[in-house]
Protein backbone atom coordinates (compact mmCIF):
# COMPACT_ATOMS: atom_id res chain seq x y z
CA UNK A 1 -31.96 -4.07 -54.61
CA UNK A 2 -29.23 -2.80 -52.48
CA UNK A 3 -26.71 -6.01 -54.07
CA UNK A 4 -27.32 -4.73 -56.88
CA UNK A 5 -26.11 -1.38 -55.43
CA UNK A 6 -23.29 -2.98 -53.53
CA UNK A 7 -21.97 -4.21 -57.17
CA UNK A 8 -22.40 -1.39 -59.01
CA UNK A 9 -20.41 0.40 -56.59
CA UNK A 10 -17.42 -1.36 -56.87
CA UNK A 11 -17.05 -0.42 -60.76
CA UNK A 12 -18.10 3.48 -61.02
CA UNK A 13 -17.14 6.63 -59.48
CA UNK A 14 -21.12 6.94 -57.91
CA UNK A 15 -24.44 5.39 -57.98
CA UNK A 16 -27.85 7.32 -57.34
CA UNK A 17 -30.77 5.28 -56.21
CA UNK A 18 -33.99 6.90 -56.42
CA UNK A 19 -37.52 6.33 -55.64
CA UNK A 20 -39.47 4.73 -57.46
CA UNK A 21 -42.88 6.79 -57.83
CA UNK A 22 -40.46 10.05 -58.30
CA UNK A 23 -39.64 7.83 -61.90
CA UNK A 24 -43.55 7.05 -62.90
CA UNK A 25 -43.55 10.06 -65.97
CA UNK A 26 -40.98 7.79 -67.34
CA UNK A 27 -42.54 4.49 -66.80
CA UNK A 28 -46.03 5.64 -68.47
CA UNK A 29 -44.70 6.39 -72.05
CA UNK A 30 -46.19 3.95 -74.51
CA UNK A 31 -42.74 3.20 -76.05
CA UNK A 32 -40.16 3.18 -74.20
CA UNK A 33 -36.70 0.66 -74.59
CA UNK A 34 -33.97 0.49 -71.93
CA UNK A 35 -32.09 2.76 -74.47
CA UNK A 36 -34.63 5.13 -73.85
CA UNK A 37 -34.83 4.89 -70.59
CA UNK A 38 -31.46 5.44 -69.27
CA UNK A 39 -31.28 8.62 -72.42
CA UNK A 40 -34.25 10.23 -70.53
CA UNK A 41 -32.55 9.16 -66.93
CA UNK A 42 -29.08 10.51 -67.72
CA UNK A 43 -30.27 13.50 -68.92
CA UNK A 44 -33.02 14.38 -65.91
CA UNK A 45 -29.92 13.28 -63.33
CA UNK A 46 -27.58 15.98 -65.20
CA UNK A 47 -30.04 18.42 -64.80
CA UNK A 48 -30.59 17.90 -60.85
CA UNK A 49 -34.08 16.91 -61.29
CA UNK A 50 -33.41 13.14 -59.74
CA UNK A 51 -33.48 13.25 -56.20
CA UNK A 52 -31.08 9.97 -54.76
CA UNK A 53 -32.43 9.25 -51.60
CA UNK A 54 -29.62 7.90 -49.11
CA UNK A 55 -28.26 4.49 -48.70
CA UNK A 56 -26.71 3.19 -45.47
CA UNK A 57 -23.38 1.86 -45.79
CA UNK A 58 -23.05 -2.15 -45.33
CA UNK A 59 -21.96 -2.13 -41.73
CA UNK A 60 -25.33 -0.37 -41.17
CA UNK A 61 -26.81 -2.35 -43.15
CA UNK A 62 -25.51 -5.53 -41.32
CA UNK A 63 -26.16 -3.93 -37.78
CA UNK A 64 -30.10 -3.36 -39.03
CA UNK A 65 -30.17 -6.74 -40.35
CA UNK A 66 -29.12 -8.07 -36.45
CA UNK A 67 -31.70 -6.29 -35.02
CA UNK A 68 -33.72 -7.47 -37.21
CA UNK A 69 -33.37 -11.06 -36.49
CA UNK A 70 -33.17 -10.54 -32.21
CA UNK A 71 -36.79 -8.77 -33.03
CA UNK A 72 -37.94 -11.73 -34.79
């Protein structure tokens, strides 16, 4: 998930990540298309009602992923 953040980054101004059961009104409607979707997203992220929940940067990332690995 977060590569896909990491590359996403690099083109636009920001990217909000945001939890996935905070999204599961969306995810129920019987019909629902990606056009749909990201319509119902955009809007609910213009009106503040998204909450992005925070993503370390890669060097944090990296660090955790050492730690990690001396753990294991």
């Amino acid at each position: 998930m977060l590569g896909l953040y990491d590359e996403f980054s690099a083109h636009v101004m920001s990217v909000t990540v945001v939890h996935p059961p905070h999204l599961a009104l969306i995810t129920r409607s019987q019909v629902m298309t990606d056009k749909i979707a990201a319509s119902i997203l955009a809007r609910l992220l213009a009106k503040d009602l998204l909450v992005g929940i925070w993503v370390p940067p890669v060097e944090v990332r990296e660090l955790r992923a050492l730690v990690a690995q001396q753990v294991n």
